[in-house]
Protein backbone atom coordinates (compact mmCIF):
# COMPACT_ATOMS: atom_id res chain seq x y z
CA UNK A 1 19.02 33.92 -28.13
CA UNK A 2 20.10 37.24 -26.65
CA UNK A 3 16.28 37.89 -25.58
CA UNK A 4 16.35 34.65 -23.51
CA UNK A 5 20.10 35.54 -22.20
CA UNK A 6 18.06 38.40 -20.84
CA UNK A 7 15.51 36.89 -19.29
CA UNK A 8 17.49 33.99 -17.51
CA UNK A 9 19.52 36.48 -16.88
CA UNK A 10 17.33 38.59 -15.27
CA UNK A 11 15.51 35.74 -13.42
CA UNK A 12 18.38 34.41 -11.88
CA UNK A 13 19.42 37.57 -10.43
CA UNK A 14 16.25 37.84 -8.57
CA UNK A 15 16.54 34.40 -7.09
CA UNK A 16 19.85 35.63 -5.92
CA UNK A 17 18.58 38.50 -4.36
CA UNK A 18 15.79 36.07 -2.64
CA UNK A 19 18.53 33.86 -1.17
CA UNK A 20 21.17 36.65 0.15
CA UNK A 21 17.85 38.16 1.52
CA UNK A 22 16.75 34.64 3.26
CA UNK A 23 20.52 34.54 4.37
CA UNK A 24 20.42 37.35 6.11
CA UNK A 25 16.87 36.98 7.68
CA UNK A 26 18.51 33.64 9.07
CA UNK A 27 21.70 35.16 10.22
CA UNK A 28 23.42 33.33 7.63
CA UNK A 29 26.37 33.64 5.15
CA UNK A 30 25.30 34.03 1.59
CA UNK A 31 28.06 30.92 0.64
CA UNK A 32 26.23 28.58 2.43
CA UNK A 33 23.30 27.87 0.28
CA UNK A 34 23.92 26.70 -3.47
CA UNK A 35 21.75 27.07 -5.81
CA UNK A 36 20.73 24.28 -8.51
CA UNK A 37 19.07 25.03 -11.25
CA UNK A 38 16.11 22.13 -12.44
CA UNK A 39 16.34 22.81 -16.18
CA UNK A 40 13.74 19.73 -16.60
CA UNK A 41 11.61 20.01 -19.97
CA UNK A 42 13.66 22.92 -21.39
CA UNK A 43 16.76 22.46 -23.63
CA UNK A 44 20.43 21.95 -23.46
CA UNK A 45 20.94 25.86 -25.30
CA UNK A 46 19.37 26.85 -21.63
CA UNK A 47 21.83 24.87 -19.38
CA UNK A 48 24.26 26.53 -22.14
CA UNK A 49 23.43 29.92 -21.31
CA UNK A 50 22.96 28.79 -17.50
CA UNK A 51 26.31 27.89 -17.27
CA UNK A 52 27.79 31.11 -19.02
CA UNK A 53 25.83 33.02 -16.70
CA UNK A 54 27.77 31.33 -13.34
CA UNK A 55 25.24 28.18 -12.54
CA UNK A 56 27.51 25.37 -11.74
CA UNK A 57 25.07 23.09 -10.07
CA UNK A 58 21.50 22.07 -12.76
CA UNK A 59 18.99 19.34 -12.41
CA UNK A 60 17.06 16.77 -13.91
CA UNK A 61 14.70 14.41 -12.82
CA UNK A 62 13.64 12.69 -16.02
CA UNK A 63 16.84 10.11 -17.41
CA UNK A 64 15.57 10.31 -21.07
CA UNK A 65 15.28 14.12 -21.11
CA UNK A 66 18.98 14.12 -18.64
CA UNK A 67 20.84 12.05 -20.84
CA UNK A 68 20.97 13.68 -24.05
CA UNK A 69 21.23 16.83 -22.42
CA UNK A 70 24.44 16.17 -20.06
CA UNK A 71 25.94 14.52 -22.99
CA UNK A 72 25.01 17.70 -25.07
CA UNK A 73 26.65 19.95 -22.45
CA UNK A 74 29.46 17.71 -21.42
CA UNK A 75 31.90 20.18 -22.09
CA UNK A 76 30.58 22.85 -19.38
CA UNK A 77 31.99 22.90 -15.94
CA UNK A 78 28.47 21.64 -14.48
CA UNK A 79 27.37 19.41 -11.26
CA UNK A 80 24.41 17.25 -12.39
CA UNK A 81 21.95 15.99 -9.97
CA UNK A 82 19.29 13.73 -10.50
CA UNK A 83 15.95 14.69 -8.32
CA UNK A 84 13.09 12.34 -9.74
CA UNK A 85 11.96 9.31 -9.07
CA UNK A 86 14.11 6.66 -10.17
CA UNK A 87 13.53 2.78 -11.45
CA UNK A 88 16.80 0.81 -11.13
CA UNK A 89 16.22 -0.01 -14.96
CA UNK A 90 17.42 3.63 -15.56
CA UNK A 91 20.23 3.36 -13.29
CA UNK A 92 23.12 2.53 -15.58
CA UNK A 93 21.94 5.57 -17.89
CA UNK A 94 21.60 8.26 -15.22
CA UNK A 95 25.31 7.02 -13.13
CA UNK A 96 26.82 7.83 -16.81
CA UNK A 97 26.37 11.80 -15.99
CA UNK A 98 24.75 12.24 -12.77
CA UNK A 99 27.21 13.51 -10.17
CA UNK A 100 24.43 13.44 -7.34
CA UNK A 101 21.58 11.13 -7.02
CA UNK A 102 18.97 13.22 -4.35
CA UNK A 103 16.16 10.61 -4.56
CA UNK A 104 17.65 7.38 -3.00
CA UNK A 105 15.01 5.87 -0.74
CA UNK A 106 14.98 2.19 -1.22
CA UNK A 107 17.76 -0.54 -0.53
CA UNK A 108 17.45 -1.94 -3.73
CA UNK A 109 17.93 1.20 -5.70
CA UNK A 110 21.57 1.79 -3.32
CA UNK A 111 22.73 -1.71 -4.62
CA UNK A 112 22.46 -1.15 -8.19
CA UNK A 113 24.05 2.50 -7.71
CA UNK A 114 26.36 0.89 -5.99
CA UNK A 115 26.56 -1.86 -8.94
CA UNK A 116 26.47 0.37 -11.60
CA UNK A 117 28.93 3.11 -10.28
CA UNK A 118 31.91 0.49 -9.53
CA UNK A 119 31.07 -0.94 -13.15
CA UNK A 120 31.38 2.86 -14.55
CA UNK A 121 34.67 3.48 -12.42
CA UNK A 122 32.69 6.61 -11.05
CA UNK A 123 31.69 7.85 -7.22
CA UNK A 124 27.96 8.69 -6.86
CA UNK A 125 26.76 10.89 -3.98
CA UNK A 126 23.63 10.11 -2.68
CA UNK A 127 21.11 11.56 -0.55
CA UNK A 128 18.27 10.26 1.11
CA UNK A 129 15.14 11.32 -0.06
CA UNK A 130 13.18 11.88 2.66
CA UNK A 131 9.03 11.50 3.02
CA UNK A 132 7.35 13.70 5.50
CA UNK A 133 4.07 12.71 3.85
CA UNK A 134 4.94 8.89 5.38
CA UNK A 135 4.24 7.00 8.38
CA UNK A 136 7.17 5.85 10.07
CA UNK A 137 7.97 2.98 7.89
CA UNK A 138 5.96 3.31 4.66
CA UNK A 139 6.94 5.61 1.61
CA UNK A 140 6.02 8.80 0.26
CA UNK A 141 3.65 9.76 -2.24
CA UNK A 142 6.15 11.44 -4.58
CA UNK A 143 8.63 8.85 -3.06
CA UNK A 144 11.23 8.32 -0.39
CA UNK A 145 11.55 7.01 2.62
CA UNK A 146 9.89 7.74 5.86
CA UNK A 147 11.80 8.88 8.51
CA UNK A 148 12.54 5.83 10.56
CA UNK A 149 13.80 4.40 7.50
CA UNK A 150 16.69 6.89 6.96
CA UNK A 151 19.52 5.20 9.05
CA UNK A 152 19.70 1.90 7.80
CA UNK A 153 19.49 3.44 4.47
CA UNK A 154 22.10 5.58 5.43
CA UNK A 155 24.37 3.15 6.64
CA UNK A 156 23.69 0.85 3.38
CA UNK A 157 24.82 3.97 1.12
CA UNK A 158 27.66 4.61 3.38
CA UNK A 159 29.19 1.07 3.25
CA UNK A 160 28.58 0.78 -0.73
CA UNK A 161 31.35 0.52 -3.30
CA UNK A 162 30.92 3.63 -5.39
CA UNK A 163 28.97 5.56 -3.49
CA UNK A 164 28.83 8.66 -0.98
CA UNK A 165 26.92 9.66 1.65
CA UNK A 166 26.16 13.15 1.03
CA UNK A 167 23.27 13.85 3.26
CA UNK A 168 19.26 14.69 3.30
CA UNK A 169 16.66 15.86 0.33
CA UNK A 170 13.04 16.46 0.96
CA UNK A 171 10.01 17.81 -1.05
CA UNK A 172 7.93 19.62 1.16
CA UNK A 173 4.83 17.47 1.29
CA UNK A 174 1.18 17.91 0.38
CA UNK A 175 -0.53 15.45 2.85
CA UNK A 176 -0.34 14.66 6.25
CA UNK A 177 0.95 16.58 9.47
CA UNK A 178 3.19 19.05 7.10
CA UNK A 179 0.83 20.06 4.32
CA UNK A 180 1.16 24.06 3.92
CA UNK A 181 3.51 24.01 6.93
CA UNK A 182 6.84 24.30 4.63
CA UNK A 183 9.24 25.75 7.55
CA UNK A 184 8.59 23.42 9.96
CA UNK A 185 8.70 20.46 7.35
CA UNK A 186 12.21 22.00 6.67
CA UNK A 187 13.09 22.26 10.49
CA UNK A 188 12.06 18.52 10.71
CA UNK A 189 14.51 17.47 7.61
CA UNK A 190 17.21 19.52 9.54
CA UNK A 191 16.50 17.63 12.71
CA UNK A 192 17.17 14.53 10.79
CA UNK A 193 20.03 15.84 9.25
CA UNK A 194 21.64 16.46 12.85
CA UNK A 195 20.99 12.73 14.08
CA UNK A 196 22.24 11.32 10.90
CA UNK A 197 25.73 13.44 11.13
CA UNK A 198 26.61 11.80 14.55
CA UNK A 199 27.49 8.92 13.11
CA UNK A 200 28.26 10.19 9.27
CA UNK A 201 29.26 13.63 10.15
CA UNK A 202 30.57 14.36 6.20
CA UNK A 203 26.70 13.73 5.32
CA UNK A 204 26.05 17.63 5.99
CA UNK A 205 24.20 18.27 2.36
CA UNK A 206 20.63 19.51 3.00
CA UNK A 207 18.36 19.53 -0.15
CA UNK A 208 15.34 21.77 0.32
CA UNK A 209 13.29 24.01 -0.86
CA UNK A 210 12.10 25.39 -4.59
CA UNK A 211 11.04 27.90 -6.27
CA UNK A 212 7.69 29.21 -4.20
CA UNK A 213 9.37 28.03 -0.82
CA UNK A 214 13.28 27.96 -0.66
CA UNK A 215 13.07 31.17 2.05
CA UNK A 216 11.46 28.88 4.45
CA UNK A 217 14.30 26.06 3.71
CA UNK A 218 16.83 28.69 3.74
CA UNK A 219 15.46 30.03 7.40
CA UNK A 220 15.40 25.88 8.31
CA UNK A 221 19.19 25.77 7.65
CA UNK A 222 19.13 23.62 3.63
CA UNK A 223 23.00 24.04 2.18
CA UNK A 224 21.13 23.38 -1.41
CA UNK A 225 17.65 25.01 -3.13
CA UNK A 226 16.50 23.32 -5.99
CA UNK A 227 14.88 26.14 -8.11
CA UNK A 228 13.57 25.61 -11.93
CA UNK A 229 10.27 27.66 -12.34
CA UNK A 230 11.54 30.62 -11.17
CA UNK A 231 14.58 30.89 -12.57
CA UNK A 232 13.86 29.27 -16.16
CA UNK A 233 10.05 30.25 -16.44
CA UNK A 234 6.86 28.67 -16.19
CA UNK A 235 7.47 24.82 -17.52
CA UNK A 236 4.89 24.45 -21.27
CA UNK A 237 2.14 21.75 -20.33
CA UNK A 238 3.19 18.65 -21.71
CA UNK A 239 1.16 15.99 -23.44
């Protein structure tokens, strides 16, 4: 156990050092990125030693790997956000521990958040996910919604019982105009992010970024990096 205190240890430090560094490039202060840490596929004696180490903020975007594990850990001072794709089957599970929902990109999934969150007597913060890989009104290939779809979501989540309108997420995409161009895919989702926070202007959470690209969200302006490889090691092949 000490060996992987060590490494995690030593891994996070160096994603530290990436972010200040990005900060600085961008002429930003270091407190306005937070870092979450996607601990998908590796165990709950991780997010233990994650959280000893100062990580407040972890990730999970599988709800029968999450749920175990936040119940497992439910005594640590932790932020969980959910970041996969997710079937409104799974909803009542994943409202049960997840303080942030980033991948809301469909009405139907906002009315059973909504459903399932007044039921649970708990307020969900949601973000839209956001496909740059889409046309203007179809969906992504690792889901959400295209852009023209993202203020009518917005307003949906915004005028839900149980529910808070936190702000943006994005994966930078593989297809289409923004394949390989991560900054400007970043610069697009910030864009957004100003339009949507004239007329919700507490929606100011950005989620971008990962482990091979969060200087480029960091230089677009993303308050949140979503980092698991690089931080928790290369993820075992499963199957």
């Amino acid at each position: 156990m000490t060996d992987r205190r060590d490494a995690l240890a030593g891994n996070l430090a160096k994603v530290e050092e990436r972010i200040t560094a990005a900060c600085v490039a961008a002429g930003r202060k270091r407190e306005e990125v937070t870092l979450i840490v996607v601990t998908k596929t590796y165990p709950a004696s991780d997010v233990r030693i994650l959280s000893e180490l100062g990580v407040r903020h972890v990730a999970e975007n599988r709800d029968q790997d999450a749920a175990p594990k936040a119940a497992a850990c439910s005594d640590l001072p932790l932020a969980w956000h959910f970041v996969g794709q997710l079937q409104t089957n799974k909803v009542r599970s994943v409202v049960g521990y997840a303080d942030v929902v980033q991948s809301v990109d469909r009405s139907r999934l906002v009315t059973t958040l909504s459903k399932e969150a007044v039921r649970a007597g708990r307020e969900v913060g949601c973000l839209i996910q956001v496909a740059l890989d889409a046309g203007e009104s179809a969906r992504g290939e690792r889901g959400g919604v295209a852009p023209g779809g993202v203020e009518e979501l917005a307003d949906l989540v915004a005028g839900s019982p149980g529910l808070r309108l936190d702000g943006l997420m994005t994966v930078a995409p593989l297809t289409g105009e923004y394949a390989g161009r991560q900054q400007a895919a970043f610069e697009r989702l910030m864009d957004l992010s100003t339009h949507l926070r004239r007329a919700h202007p507490t929606a100011n959470m950005v989620s971008a970024g990962m482990s091979a690209d969060l200087e480029q969200a960091v230089a677009a302006g993303a308050t949140h990096v979503r980092v698991g490889t690089a931080v928790l090691g290369v993820r075992p092949r499963l199957g």
